[in-house]
C-alpha atoms as a PDB file:
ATOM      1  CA  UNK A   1       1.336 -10.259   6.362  1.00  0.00           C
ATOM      2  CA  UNK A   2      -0.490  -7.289   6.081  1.00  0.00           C
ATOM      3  CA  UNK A   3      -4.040  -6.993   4.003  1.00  0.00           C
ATOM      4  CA  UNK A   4      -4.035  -3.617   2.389  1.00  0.00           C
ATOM      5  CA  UNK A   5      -6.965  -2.479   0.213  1.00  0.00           C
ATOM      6  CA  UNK A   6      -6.239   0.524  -2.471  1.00  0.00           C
ATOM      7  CA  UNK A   7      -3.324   2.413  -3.699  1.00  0.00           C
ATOM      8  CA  UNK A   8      -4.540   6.038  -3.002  1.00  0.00           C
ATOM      9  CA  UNK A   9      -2.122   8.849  -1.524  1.00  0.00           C
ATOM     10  CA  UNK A  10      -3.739   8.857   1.833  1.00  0.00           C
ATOM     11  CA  UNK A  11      -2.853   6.442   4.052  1.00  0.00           C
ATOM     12  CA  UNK A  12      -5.061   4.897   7.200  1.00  0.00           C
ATOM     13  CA  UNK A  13      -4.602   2.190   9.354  1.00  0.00           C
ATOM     14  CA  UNK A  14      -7.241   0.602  10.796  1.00  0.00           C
ATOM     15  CA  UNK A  15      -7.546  -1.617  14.276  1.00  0.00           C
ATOM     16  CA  UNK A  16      -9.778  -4.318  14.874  1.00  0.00           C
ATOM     17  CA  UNK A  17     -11.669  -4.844  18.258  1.00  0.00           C
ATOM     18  CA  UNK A  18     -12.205  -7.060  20.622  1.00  0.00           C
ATOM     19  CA  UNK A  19     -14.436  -9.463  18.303  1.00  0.00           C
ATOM     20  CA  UNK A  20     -12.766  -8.767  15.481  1.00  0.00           C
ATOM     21  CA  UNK A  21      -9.765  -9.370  13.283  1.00  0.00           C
ATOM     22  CA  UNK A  22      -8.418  -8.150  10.065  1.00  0.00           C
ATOM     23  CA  UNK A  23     -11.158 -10.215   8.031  1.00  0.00           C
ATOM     24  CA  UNK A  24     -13.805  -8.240  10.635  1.00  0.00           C
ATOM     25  CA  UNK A  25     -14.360  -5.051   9.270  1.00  0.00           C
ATOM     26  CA  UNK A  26     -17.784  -6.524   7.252  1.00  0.00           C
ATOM     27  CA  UNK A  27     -18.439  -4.826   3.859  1.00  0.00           C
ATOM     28  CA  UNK A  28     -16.005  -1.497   4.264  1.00  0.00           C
ATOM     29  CA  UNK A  29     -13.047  -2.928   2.868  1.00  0.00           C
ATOM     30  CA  UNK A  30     -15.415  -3.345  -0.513  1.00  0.00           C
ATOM     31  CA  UNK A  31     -16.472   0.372  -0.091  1.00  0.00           C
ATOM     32  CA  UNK A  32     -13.256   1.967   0.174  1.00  0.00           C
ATOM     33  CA  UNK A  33     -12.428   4.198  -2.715  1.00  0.00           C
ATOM     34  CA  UNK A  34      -8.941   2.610  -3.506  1.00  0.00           C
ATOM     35  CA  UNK A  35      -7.690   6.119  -6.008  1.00  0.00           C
ATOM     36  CA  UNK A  36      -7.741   8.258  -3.080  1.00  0.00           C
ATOM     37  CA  UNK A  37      -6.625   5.807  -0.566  1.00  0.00           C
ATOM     38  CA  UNK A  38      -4.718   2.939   0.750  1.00  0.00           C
ATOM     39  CA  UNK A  39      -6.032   1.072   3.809  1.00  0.00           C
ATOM     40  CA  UNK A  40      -4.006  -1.448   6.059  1.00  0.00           C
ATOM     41  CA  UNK A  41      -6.010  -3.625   7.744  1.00  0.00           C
ATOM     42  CA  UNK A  42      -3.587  -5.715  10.269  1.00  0.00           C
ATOM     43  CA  UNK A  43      -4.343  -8.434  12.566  1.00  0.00           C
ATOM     44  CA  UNK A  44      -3.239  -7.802  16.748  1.00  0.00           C
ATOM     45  CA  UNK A  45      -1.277 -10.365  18.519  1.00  0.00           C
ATOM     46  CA  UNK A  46      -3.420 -13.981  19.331  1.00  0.00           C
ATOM     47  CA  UNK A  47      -5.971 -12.819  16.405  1.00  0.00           C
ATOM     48  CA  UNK A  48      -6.294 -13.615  13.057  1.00  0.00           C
ATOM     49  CA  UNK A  49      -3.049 -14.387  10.641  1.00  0.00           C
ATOM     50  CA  UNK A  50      -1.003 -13.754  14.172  1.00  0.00           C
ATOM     51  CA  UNK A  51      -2.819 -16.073  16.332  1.00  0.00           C
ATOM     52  CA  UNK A  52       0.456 -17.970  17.010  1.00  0.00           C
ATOM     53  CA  UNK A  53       2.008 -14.851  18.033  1.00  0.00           C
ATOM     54  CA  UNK A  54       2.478 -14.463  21.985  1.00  0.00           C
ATOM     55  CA  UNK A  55       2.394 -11.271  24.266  1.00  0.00           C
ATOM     56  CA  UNK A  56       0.894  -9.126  26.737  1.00  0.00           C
ATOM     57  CA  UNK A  57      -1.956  -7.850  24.636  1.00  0.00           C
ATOM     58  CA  UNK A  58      -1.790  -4.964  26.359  1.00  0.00           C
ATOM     59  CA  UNK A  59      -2.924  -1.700  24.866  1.00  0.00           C
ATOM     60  CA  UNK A  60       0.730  -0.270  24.392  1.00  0.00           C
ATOM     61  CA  UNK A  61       2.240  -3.281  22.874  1.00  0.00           C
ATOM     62  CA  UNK A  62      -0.366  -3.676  20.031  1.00  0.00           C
ATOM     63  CA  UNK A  63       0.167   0.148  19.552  1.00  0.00           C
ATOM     64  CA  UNK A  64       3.936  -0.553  19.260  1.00  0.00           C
ATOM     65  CA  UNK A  65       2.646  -3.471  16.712  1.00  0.00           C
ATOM     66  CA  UNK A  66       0.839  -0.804  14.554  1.00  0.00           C
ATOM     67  CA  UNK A  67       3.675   1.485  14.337  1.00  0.00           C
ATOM     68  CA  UNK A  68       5.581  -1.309  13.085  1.00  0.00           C
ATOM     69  CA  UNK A  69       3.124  -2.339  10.594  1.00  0.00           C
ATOM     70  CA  UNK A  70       3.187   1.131   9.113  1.00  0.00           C
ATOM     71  CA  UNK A  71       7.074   1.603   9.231  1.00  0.00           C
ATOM     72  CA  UNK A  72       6.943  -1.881   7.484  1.00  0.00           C
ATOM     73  CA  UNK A  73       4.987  -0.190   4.310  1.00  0.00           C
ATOM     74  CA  UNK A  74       6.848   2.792   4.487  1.00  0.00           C
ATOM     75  CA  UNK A  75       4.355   5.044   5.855  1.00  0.00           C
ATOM     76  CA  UNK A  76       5.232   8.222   7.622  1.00  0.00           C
ATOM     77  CA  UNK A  77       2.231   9.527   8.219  1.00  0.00           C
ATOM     78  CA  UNK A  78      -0.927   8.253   8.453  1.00  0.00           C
ATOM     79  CA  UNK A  79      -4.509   8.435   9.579  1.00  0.00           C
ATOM     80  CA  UNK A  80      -5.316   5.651  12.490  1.00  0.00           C
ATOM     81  CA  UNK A  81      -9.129   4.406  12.516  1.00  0.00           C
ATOM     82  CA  UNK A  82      -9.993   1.907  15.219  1.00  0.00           C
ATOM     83  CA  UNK A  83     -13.341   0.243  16.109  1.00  0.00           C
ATOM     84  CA  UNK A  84     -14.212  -0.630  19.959  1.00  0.00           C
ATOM     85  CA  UNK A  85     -10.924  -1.606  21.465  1.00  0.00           C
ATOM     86  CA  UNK A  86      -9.124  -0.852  18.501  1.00  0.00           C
ATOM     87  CA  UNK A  87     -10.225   2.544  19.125  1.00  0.00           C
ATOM     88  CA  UNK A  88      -8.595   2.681  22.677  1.00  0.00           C
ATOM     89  CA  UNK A  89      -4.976   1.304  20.743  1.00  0.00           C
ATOM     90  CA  UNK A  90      -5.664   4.255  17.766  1.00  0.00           C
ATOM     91  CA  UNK A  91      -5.527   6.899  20.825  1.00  0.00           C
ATOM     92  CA  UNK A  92      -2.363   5.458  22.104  1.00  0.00           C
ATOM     93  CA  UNK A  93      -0.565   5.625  18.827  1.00  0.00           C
ATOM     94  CA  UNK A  94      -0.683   9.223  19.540  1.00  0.00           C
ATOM     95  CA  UNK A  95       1.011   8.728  22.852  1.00  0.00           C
ATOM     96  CA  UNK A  96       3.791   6.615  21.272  1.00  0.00           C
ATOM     97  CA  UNK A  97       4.165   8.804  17.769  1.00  0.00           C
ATOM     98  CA  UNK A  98       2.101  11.911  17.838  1.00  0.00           C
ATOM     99  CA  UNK A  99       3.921  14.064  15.192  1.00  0.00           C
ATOM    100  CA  UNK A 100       2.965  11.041  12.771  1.00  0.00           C
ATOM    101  CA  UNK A 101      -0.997  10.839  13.221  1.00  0.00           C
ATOM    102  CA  UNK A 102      -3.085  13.440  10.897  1.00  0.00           C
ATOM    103  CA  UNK A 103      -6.257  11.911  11.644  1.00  0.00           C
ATOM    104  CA  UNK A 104      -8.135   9.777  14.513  1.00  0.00           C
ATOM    105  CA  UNK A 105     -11.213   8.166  14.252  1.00  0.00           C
ATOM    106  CA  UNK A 106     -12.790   5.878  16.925  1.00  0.00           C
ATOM    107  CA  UNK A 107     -15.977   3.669  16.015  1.00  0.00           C
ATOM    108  CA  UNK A 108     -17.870   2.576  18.868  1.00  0.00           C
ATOM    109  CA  UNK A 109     -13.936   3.739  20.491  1.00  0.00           C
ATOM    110  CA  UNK A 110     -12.799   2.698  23.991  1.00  0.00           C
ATOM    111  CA  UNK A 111     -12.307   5.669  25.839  1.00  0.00           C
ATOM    112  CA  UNK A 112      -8.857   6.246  26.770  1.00  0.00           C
ATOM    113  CA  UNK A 113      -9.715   6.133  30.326  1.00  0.00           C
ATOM    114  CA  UNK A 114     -11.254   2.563  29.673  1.00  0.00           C
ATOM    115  CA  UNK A 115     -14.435   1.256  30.601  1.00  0.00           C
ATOM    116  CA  UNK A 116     -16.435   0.497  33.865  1.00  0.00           C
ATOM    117  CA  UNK A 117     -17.902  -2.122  34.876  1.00  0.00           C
ATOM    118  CA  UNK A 118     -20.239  -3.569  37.799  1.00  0.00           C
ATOM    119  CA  UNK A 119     -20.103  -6.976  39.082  1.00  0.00           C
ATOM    120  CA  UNK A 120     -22.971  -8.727  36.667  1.00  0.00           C
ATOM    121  CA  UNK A 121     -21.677  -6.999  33.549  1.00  0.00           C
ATOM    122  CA  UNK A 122     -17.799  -8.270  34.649  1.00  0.00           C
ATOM    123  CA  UNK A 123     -19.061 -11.784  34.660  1.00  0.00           C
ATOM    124  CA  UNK A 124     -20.641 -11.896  31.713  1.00  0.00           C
ATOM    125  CA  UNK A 125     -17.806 -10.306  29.491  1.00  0.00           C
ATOM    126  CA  UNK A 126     -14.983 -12.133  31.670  1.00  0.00           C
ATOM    127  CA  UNK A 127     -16.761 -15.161  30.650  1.00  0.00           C
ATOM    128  CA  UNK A 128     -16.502 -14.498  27.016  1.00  0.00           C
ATOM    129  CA  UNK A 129     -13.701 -15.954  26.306  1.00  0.00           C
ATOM    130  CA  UNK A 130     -14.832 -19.554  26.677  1.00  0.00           C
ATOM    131  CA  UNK A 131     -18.166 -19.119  26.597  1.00  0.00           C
ATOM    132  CA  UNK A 132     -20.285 -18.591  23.070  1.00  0.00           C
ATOM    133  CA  UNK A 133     -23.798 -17.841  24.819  1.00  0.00           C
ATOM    134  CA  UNK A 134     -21.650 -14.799  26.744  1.00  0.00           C
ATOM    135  CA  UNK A 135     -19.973 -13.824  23.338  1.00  0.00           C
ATOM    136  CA  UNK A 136     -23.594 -13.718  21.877  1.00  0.00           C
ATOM    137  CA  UNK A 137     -25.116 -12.349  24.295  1.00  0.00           C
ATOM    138  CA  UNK A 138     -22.662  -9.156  24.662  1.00  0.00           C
ATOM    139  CA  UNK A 139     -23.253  -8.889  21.100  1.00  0.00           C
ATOM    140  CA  UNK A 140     -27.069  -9.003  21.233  1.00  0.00           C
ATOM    141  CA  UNK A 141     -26.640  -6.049  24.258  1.00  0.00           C
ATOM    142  CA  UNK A 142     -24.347  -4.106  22.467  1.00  0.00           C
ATOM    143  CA  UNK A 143     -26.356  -3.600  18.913  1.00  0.00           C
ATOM    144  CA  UNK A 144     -29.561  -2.683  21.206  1.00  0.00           C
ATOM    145  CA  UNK A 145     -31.096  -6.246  20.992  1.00  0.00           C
ATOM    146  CA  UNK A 146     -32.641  -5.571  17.632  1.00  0.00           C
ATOM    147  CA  UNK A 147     -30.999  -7.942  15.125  1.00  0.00           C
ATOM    148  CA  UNK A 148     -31.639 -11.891  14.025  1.00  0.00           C
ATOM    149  CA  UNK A 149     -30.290 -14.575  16.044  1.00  0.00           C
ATOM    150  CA  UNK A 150     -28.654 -15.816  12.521  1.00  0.00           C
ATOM    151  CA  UNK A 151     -26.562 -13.341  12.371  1.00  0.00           C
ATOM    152  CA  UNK A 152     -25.189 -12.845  16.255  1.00  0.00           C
ATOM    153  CA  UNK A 153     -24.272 -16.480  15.359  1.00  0.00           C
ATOM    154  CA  UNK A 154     -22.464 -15.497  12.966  1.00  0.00           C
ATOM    155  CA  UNK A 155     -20.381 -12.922  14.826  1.00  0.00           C
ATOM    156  CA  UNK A 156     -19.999 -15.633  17.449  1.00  0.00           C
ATOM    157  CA  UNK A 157     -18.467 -18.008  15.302  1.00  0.00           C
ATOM    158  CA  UNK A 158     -16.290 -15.505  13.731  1.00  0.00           C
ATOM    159  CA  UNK A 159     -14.612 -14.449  16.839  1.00  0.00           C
ATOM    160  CA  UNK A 160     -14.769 -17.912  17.768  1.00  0.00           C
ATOM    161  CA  UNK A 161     -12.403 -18.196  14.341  1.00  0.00           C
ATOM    162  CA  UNK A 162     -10.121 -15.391  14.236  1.00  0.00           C
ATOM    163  CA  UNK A 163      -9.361 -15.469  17.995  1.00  0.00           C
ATOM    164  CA  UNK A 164      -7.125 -17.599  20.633  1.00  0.00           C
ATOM    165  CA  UNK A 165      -9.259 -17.853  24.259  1.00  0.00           C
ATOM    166  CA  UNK A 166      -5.973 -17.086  25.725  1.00  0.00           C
ATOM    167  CA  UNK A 167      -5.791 -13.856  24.027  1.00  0.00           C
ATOM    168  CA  UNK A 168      -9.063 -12.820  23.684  1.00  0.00           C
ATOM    169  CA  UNK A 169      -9.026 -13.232  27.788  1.00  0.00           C
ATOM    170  CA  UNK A 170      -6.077 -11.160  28.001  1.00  0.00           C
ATOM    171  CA  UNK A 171      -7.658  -8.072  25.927  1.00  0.00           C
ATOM    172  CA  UNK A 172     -10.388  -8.030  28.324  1.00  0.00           C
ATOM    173  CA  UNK A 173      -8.456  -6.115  31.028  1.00  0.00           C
ATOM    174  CA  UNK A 174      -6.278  -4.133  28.908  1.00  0.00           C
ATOM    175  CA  UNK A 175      -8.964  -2.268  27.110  1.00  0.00           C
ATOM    176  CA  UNK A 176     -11.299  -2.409  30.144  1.00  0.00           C
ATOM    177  CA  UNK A 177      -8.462  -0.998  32.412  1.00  0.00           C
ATOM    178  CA  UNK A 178      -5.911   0.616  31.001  1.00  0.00           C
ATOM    179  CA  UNK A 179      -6.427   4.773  31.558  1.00  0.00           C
ATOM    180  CA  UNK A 180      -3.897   6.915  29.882  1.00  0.00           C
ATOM    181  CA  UNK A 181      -6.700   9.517  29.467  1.00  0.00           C
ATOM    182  CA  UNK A 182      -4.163  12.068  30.731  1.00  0.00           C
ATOM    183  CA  UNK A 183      -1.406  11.496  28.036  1.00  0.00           C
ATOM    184  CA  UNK A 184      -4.037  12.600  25.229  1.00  0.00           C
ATOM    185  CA  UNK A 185      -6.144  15.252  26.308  1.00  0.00           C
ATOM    186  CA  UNK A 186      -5.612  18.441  24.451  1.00  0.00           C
ATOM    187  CA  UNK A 187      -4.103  16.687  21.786  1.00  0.00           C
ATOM    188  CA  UNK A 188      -5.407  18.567  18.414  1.00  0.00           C
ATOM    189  CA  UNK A 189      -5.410  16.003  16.109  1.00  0.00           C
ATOM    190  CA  UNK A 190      -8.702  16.436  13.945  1.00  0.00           C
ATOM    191  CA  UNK A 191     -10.534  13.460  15.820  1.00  0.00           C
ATOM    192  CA  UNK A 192     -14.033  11.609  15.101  1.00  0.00           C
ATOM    193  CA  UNK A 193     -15.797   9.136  16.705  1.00  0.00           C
ATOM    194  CA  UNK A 194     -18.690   7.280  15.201  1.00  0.00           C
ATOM    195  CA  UNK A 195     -21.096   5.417  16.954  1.00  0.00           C
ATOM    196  CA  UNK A 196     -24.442   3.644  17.277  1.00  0.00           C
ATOM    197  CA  UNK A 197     -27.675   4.961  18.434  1.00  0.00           C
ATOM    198  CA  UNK A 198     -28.284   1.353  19.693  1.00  0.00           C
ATOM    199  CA  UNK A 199     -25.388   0.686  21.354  1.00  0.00           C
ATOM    200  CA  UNK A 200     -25.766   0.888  25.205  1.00  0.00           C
ATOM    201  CA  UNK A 201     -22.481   1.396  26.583  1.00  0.00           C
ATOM    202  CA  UNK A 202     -19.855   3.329  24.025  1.00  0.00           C
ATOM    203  CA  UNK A 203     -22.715   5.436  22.379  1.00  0.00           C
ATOM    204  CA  UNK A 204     -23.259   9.358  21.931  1.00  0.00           C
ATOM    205  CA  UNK A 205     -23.245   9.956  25.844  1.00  0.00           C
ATOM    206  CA  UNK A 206     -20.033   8.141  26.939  1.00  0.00           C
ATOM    207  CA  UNK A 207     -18.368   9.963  24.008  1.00  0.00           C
ATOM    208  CA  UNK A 208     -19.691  13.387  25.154  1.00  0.00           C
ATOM    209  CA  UNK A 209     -18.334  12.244  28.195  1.00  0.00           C
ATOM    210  CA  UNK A 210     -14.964  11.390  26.933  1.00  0.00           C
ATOM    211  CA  UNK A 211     -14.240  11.990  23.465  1.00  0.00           C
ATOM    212  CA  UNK A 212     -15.085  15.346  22.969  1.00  0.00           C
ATOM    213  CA  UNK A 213     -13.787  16.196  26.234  1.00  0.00           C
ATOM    214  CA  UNK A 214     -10.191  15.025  25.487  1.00  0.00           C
ATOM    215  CA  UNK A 215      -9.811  16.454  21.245  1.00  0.00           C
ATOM    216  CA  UNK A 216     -10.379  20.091  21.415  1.00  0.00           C
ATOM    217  CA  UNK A 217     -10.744  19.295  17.722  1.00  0.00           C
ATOM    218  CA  UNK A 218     -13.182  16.177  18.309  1.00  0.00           C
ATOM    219  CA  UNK A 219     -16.748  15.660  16.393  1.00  0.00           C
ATOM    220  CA  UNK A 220     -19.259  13.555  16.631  1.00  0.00           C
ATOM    221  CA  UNK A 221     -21.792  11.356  14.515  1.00  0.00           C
ATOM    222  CA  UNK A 222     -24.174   8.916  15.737  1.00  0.00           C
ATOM    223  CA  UNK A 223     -26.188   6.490  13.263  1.00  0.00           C
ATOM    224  CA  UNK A 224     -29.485   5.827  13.550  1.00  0.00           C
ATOM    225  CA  UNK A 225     -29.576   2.447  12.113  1.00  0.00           C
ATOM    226  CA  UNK A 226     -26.384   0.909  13.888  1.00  0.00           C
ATOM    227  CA  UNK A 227     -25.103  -0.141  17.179  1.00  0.00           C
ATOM    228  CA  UNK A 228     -21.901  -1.534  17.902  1.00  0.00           C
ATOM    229  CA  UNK A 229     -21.161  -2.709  14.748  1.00  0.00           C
ATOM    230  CA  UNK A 230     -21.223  -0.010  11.818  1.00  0.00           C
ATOM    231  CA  UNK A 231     -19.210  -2.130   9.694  1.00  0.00           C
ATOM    232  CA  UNK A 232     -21.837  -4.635   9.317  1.00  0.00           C
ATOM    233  CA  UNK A 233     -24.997  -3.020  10.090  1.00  0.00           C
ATOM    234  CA  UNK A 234     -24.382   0.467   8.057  1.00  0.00           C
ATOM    235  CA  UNK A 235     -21.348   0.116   6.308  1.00  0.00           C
ATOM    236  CA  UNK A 236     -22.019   2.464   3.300  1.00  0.00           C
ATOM    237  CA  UNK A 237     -22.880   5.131   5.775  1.00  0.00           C
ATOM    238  CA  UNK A 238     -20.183   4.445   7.414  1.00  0.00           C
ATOM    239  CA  UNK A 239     -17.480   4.163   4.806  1.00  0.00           C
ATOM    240  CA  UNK A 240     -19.246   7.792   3.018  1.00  0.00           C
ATOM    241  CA  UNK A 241     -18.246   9.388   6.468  1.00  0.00           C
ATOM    242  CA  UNK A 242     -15.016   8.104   6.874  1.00  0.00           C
ATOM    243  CA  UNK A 243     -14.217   8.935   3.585  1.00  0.00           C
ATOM    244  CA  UNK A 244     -15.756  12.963   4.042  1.00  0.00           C
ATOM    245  CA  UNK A 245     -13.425  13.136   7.036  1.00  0.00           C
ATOM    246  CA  UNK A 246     -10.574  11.751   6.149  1.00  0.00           C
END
């Protein structure tokens, strides 16, 4: 099952990250302007409402999953929005099904080429999975340190939730690792990433360095007030640009 929001003409699917699920996307669902659009917000495999479903979790079959979720509603075209690893499984979708993507949108994306990582910052997110003081702690790091220890809890428990260890290990090194930067530069889809002044690693310089590199047709916003988590630390700013772009 499927949780869709609206019954607009314009159509956008939107990917969850790595701490996230289908119930993650904080207050946007309540912002989106349901006469214009129709969101689909589905759950990958091991998360959420499918966290009895095996697989891989690699980044190609939950972009195989998404295309299925749209040809399940009948959608020919659509936009794709995806936040943090979901935004590395929206760029694929236009390696698998480019003629059906009119608009991509990354918050806090992935790069297609993945992510590095040194030794100390390996351990602590391979350690994640069973560990809550790594989960919060990433967390912490990746909004800039800035917000109450209430509400990283919060998050914490959450992904703790919506999330099997087994696949939330398993996500790790797809997103981290998987580079099919090659397959999607040049492509001209109308492309936007969104991101947090406070977050450290997949801010405004990693997308210069990546993003607008790869979308001839790529733009940029960065919000003052967020950091790895627009949804839930600047979600009317957030849903007010999605909906200007899309």
């Amino acid at each position: 099952m499927v949780t869709t929001v609206g019954r607009g003409p314009r159509k956008v699917l939107a990917l969850h990250g790595w701490f996230g699920s289908s119930r993650g996307w904080g207050q946007l669902p309540q912002l989106i302007d349901g006469e214009r659009f129709t969101w689909a917000f589905p759950d990958h495999r091991g998360y959420g409402d499918r966290r009895d479903v095996p697989g891989d979790h690699s980044i190609a079959e939950m972009s195989r999953d998404a295309l299925e979720v749209a040809d399940g509603l009948g959608w020919d075209r659509f936009a794709v929005v995806g936040h943090s690893m979901g935004g590395s499984v929206a760029q694929h979708l236009l390696v698998d099904a480019p003629d059906r993507i009119t608009h991509l949108v990354g918050i806090s994306p992935v790069p297609a080429g993945g992510v590095p990582f040194d030794e100390q910052g390996w351990a602590l997110f391979d350690g994640a999975a069973r560990d809550p003081a790594n989960r919060k702690a990433i967390i912490d790091l990746t909004t800039g340190n800035r917000l109450s220890s209430y509400w990283l809890d919060t998050m914490v428990r959450r992904s703790l939730e919506d999330s099997t260890v087994e696949a939330f290990a398993a996500c790790l090194p797809a997103w981290a690792r998987t580079d099919f930067s090659a397959s999607v530069k040049g492509n001209p889809v109308p492309a936007l990433a969104i991101v947090g002044e406070h977050d450290p690693a997949l801010g405004a310089a990693t997308m210069r360095g990546t993003w607008m590199t790869t979308y001839p047709n790529a733009r940029l916003e960065v919000l003052a007030e967020a950091g790895h988590y627009a949804m839930d630390e600047t979600p009317v700013r957030l849903a007010t640009l999605l909906e200007q772009f899309l």
